[in-house]
C-alpha atoms as a PDB file:
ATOM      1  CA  UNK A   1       5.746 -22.997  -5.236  1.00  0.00           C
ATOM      2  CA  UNK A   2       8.487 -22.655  -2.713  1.00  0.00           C
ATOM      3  CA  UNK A   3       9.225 -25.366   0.232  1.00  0.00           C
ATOM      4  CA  UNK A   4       8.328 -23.259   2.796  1.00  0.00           C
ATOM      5  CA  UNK A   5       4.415 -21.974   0.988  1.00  0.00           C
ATOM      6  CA  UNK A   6       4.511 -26.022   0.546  1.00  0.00           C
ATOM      7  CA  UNK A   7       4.708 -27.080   3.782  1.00  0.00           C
ATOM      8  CA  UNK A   8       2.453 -23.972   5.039  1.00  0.00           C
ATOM      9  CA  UNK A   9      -0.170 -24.674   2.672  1.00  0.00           C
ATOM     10  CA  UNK A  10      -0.127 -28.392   3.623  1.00  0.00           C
ATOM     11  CA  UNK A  11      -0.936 -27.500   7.601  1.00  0.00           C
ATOM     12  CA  UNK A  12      -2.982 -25.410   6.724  1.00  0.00           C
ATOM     13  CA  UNK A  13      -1.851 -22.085   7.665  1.00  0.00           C
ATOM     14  CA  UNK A  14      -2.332 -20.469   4.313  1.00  0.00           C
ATOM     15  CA  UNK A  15      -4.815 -21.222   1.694  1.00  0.00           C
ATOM     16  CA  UNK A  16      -3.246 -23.113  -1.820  1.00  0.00           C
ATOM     17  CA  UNK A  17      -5.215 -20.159  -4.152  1.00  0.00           C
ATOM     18  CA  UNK A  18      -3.157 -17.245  -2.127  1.00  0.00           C
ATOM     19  CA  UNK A  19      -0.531 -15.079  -4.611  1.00  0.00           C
ATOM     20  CA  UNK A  20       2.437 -17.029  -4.600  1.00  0.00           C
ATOM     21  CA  UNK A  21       4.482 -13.898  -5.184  1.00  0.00           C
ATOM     22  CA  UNK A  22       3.998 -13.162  -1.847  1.00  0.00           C
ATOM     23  CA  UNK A  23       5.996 -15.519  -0.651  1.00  0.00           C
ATOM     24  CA  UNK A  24       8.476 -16.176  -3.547  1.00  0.00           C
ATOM     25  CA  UNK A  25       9.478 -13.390  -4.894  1.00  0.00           C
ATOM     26  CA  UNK A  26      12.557 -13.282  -2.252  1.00  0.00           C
ATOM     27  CA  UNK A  27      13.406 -16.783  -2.963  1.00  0.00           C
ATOM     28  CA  UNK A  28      14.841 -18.396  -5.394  1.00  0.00           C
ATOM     29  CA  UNK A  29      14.675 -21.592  -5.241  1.00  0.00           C
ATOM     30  CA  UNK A  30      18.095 -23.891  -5.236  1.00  0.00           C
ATOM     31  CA  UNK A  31      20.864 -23.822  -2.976  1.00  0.00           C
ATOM     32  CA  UNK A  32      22.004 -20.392  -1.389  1.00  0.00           C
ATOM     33  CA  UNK A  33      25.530 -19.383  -1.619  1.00  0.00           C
ATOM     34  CA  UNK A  34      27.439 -19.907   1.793  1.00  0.00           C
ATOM     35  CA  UNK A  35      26.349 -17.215   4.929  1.00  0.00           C
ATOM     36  CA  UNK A  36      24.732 -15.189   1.936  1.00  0.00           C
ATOM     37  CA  UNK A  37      22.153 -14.612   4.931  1.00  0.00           C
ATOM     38  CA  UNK A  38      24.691 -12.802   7.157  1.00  0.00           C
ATOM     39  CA  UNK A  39      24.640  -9.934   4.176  1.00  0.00           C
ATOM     40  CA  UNK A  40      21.506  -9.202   6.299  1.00  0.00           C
ATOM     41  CA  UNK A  41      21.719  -6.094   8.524  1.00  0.00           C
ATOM     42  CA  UNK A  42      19.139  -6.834  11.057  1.00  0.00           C
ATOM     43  CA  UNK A  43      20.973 -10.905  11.566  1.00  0.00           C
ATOM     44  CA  UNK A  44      24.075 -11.063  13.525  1.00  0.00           C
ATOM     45  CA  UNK A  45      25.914 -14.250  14.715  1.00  0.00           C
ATOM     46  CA  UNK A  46      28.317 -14.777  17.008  1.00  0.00           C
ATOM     47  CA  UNK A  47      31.005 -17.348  16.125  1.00  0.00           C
ATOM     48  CA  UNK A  48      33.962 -18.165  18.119  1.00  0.00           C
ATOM     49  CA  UNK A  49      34.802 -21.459  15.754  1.00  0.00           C
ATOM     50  CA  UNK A  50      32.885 -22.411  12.765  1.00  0.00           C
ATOM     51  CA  UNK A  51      33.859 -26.012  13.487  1.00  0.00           C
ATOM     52  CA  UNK A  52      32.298 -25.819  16.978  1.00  0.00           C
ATOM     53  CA  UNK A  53      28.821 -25.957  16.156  1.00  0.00           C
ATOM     54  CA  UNK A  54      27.758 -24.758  19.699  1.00  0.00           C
ATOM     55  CA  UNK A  55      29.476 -21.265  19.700  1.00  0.00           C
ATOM     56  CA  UNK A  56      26.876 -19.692  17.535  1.00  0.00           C
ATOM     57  CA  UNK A  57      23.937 -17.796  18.658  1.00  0.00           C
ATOM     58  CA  UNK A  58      22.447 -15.496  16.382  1.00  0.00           C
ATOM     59  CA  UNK A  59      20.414 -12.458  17.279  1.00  0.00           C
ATOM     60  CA  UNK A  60      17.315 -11.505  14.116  1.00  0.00           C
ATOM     61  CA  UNK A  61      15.568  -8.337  14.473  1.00  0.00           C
ATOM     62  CA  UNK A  62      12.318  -9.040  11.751  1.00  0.00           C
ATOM     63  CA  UNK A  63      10.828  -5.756   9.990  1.00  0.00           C
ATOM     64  CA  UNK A  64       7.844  -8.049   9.420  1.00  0.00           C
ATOM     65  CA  UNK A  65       6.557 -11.792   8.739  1.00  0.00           C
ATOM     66  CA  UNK A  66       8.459 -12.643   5.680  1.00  0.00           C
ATOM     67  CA  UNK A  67      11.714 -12.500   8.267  1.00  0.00           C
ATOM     68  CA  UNK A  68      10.537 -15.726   9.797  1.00  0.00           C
ATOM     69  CA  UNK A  69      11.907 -17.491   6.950  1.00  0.00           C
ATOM     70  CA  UNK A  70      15.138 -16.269   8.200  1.00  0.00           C
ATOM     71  CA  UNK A  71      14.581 -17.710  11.782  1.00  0.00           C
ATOM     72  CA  UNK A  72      13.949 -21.218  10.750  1.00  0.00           C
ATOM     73  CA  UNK A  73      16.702 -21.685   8.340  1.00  0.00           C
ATOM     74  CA  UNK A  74      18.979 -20.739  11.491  1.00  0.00           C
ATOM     75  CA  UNK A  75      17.001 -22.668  13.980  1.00  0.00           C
ATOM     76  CA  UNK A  76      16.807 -25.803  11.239  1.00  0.00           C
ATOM     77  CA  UNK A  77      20.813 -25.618  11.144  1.00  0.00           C
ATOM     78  CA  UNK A  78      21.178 -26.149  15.258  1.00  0.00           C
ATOM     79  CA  UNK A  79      22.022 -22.699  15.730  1.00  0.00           C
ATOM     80  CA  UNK A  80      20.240 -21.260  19.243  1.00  0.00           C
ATOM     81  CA  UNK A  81      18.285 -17.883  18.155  1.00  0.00           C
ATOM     82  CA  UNK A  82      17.097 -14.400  20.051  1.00  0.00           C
ATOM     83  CA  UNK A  83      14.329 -12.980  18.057  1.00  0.00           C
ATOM     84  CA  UNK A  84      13.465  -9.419  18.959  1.00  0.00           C
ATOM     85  CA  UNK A  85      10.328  -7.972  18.358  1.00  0.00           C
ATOM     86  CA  UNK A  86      10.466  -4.765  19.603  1.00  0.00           C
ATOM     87  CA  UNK A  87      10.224  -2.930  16.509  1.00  0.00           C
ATOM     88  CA  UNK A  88       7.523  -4.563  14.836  1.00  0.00           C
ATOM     89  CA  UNK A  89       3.743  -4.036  15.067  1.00  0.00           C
ATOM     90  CA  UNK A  90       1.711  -5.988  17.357  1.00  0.00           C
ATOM     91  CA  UNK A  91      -0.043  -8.356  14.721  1.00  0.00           C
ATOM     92  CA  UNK A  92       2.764  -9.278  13.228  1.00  0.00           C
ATOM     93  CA  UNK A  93       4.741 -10.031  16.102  1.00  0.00           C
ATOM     94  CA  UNK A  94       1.759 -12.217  17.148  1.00  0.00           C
ATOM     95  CA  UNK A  95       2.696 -14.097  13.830  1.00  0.00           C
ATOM     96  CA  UNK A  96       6.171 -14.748  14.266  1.00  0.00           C
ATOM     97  CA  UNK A  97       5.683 -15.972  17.420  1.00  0.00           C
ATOM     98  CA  UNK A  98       3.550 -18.424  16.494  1.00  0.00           C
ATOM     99  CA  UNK A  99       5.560 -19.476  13.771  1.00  0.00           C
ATOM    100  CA  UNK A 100       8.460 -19.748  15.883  1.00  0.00           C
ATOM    101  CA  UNK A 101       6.283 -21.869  18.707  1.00  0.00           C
ATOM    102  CA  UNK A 102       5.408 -24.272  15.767  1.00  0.00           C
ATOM    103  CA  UNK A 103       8.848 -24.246  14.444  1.00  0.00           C
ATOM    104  CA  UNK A 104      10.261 -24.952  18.063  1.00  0.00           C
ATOM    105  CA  UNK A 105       7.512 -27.733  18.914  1.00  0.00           C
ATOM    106  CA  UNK A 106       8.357 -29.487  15.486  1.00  0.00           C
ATOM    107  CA  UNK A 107      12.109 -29.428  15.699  1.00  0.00           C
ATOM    108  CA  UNK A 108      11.757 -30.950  19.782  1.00  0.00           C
ATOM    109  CA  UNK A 109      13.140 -27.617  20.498  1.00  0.00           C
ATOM    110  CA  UNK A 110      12.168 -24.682  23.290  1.00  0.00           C
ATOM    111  CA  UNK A 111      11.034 -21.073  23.084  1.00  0.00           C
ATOM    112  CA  UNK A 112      11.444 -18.894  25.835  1.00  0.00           C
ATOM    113  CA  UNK A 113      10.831 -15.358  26.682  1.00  0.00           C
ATOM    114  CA  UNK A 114      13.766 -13.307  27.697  1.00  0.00           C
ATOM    115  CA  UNK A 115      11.979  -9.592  28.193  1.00  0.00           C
ATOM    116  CA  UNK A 116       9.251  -8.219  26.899  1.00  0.00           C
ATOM    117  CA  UNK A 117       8.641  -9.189  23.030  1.00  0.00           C
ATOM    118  CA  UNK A 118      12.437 -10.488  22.844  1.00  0.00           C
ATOM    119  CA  UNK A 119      12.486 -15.072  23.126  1.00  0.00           C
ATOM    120  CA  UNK A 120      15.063 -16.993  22.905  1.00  0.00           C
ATOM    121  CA  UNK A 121      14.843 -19.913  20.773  1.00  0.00           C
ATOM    122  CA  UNK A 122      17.148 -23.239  21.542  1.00  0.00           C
ATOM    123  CA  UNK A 123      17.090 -26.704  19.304  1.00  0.00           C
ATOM    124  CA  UNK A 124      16.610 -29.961  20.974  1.00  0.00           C
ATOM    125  CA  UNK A 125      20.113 -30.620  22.416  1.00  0.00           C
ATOM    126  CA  UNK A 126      20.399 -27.382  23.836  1.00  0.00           C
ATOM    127  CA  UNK A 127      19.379 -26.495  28.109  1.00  0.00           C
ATOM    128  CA  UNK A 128      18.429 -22.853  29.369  1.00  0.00           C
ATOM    129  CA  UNK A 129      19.100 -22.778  33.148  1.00  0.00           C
ATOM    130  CA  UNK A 130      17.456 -20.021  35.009  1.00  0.00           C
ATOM    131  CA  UNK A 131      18.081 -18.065  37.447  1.00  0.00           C
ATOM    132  CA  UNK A 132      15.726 -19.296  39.712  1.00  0.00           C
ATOM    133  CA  UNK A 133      16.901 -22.136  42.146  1.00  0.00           C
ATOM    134  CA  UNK A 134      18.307 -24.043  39.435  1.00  0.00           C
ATOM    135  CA  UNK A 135      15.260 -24.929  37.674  1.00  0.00           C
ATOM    136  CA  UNK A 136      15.423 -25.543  33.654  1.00  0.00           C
ATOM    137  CA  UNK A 137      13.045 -23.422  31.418  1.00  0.00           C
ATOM    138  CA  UNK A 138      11.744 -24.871  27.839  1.00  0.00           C
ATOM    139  CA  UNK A 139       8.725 -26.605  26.565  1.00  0.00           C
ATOM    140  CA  UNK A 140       6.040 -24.378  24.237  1.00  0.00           C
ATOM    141  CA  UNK A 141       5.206 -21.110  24.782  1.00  0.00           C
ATOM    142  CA  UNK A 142       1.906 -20.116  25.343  1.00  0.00           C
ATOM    143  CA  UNK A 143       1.288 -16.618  23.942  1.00  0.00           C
ATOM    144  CA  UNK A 144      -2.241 -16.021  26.152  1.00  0.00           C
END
């Protein structure tokens, strides 16, 4: 059983008898060969330095919920991430969402909406200023 159906399973959010091919046939387990993610059509990251860690931003367009997996391991590395949903259907946009509001509150990051279905997502040491009078955005995103 991967990490990820691991740590699901263990808050809850999936049940342990579910097909585990669901969620592993993608993923091997053991170490991934360096920016073998960025292979990845629909993930693109800006890098002006890879030594400066706070030059990258990437920009993930999911085709469904197995993407999120794709989202965290970015977020999880520091690097500040737009997720846009735009072409996905309703439900599972609803999903990633949530995941990435969990994956935000548990990583002391911030999720943010930029437009409509499109949110930015920032780690801890990172500050959105808006545009309006100064004020700083963050803290979790409530979908309702």
């Amino acid at each position: 059983m991967g990490s990820v159906r691991k740590a699901s399973a263990w808050l809850g959010l999936v049940d342990d008898s579910d097909d585990e091919r669901y969620y592993d046939d993608d993923y091997a387990e053991g170490p991934e060969p360096s920016d073998a993610w960025v292979t990845d059509p629909r993930v693109r990251v800006a890098d002006q330095s890879a030594q400066d860690q706070g030059t990258r931003i990437a920009t993930v367009t999911p085709d469904g919920f197995r993407d999120a997996r794709t989202i965290g391991e970015l977020f999880r590395e520091g690097i500040p991430v737009i997720v846009n949903l735009t072409t996905m259907e309703p439900s599972d946009a609803k999903r990633v969402v949530d995941f990435a509001a969990g994956l935000t509150f548990g990583l002391r990051g911030s999720i943010e909406r930029v437009a409509t279905r499109v949110f930015l997502l920032t780690p801890a040491d990172y500050q959105i200023v808006t545009g309006d009078s100064g004020r700083t955005a963050g803290g979790f995103f409530n979908q309702s």
